[in-house]
C-alpha atoms as a PDB file:
ATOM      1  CA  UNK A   1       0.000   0.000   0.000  1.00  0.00           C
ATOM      2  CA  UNK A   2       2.584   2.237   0.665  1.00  0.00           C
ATOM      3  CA  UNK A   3       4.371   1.870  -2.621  1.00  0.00           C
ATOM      4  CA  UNK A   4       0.838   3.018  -4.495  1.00  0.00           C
ATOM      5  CA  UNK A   5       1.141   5.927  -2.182  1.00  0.00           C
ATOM      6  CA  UNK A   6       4.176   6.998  -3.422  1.00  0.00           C
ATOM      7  CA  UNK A   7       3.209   6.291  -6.712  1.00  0.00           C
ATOM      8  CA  UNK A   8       0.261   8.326  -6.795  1.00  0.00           C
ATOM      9  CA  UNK A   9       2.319  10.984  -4.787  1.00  0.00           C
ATOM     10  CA  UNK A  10       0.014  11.307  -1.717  1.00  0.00           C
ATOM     11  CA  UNK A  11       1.618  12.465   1.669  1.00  0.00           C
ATOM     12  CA  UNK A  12       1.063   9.070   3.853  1.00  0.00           C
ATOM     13  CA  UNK A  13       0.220  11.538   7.081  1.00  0.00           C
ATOM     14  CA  UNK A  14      -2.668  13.013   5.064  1.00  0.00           C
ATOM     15  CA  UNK A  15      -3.477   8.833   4.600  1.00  0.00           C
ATOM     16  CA  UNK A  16      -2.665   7.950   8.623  1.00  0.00           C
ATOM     17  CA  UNK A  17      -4.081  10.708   9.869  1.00  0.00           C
ATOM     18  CA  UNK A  18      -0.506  11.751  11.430  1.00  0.00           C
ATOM     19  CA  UNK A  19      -0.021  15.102  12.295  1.00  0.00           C
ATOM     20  CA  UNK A  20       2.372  17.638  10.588  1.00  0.00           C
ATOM     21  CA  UNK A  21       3.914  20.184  11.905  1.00  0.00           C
ATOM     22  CA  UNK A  22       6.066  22.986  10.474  1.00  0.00           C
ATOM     23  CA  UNK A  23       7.902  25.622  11.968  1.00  0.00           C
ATOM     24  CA  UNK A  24       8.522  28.946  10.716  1.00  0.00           C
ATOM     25  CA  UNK A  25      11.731  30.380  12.555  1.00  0.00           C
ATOM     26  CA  UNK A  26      11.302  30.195  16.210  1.00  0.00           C
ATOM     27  CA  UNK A  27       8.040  32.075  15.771  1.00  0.00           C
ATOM     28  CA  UNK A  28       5.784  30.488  14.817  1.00  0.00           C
ATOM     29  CA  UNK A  29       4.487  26.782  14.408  1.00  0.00           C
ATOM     30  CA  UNK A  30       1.819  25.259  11.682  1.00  0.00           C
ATOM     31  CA  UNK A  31      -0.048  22.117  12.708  1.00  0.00           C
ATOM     32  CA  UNK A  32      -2.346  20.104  10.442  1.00  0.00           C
ATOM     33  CA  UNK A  33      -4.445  17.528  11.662  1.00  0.00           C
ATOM     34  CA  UNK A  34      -4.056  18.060  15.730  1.00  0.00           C
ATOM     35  CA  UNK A  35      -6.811  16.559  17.577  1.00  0.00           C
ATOM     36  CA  UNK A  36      -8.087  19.309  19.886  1.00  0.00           C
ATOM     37  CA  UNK A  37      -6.119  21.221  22.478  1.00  0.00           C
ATOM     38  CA  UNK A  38      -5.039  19.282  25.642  1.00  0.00           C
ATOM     39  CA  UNK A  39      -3.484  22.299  27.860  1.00  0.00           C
ATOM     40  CA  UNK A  40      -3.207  25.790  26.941  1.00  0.00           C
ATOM     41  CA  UNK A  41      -0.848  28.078  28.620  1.00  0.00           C
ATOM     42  CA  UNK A  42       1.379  31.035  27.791  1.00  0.00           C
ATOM     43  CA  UNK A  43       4.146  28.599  28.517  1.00  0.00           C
ATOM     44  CA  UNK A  44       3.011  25.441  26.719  1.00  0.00           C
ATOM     45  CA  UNK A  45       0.320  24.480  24.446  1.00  0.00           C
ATOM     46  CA  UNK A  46      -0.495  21.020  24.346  1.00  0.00           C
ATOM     47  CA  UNK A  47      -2.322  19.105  21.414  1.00  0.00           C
ATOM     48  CA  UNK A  48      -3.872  15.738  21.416  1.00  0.00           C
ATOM     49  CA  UNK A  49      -2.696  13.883  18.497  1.00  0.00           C
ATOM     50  CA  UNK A  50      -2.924  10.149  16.677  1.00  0.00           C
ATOM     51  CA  UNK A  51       0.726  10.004  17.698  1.00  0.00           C
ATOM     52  CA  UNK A  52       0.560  11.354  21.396  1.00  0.00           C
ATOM     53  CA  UNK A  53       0.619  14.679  22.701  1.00  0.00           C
ATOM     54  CA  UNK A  54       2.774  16.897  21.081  1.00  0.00           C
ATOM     55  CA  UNK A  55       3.473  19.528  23.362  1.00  0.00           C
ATOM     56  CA  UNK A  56       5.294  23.027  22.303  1.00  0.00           C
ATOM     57  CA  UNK A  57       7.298  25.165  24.733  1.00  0.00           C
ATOM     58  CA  UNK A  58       8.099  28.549  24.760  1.00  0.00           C
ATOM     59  CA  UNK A  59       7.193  31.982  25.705  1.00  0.00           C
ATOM     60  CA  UNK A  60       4.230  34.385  25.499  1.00  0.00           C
ATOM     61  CA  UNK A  61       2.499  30.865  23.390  1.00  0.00           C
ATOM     62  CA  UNK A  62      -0.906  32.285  21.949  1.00  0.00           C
ATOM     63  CA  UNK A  63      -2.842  30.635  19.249  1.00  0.00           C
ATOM     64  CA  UNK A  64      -3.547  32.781  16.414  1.00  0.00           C
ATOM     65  CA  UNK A  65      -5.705  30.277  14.089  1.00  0.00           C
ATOM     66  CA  UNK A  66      -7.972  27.461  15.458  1.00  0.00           C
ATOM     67  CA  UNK A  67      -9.723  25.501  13.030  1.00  0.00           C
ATOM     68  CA  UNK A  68     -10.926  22.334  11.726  1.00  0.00           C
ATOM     69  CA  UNK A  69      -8.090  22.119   8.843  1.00  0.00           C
ATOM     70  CA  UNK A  70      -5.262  23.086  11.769  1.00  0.00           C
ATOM     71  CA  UNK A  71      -3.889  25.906  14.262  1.00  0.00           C
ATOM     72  CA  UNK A  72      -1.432  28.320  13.870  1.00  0.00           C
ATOM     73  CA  UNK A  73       0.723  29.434  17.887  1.00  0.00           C
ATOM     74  CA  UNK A  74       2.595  32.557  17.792  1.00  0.00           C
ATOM     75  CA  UNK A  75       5.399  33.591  20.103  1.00  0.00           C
ATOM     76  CA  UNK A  76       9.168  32.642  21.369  1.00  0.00           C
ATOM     77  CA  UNK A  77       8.937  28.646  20.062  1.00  0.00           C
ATOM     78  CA  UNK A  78      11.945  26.844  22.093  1.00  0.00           C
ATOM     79  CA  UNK A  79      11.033  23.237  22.162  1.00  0.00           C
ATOM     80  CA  UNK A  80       8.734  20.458  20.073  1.00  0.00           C
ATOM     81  CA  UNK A  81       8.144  17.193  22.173  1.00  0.00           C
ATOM     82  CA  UNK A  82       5.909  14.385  21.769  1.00  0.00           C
ATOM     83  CA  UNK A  83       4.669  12.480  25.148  1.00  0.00           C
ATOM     84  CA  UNK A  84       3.676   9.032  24.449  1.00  0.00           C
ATOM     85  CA  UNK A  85      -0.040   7.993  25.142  1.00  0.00           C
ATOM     86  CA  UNK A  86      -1.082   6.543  27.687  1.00  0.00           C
END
């Protein structure tokens, strides 16, 4: 399956459901496909995710963008993490 994926040049997290993040300097940080917000803080933002919670540290954390498609967090990015579920 995965070879017709790559054949047919479809991203395999838009497939899994995995979430993708990008990050734009130490700014500001895209994610697609998030599962709601676990925590929220100026500190740390916290995301529930297929993969686990993937937590971003930092300072003065706000979210600029909250939608269905993904959210957008502004502010002094110092750290991407996942913690495992369960």
């Amino acid at each position: 399956m995965l070879e017709k994926l790559k054949q047919a040049d479809i991203p395999q997290e838009l497939v899994f459901g995995w979430p993708r993040s990008v990050l734009v300097g130490d700014e500001k940080v895209i994610v697609e496909q998030h599962q709601g917000i676990y925590a929220c803080t100026e500190r740390e933002i916290v995301l529930k995710t297929l993969c686990g919670l993937l937590v971003i540290t930092g300072q003065h954390l706000s979210l600029s963008r909250y939608d269905r498609d993904g959210l957008v967090v502004l502010g002094k990015i110092e750290k991407l993490s996942y913690r495992p579920k369960g």
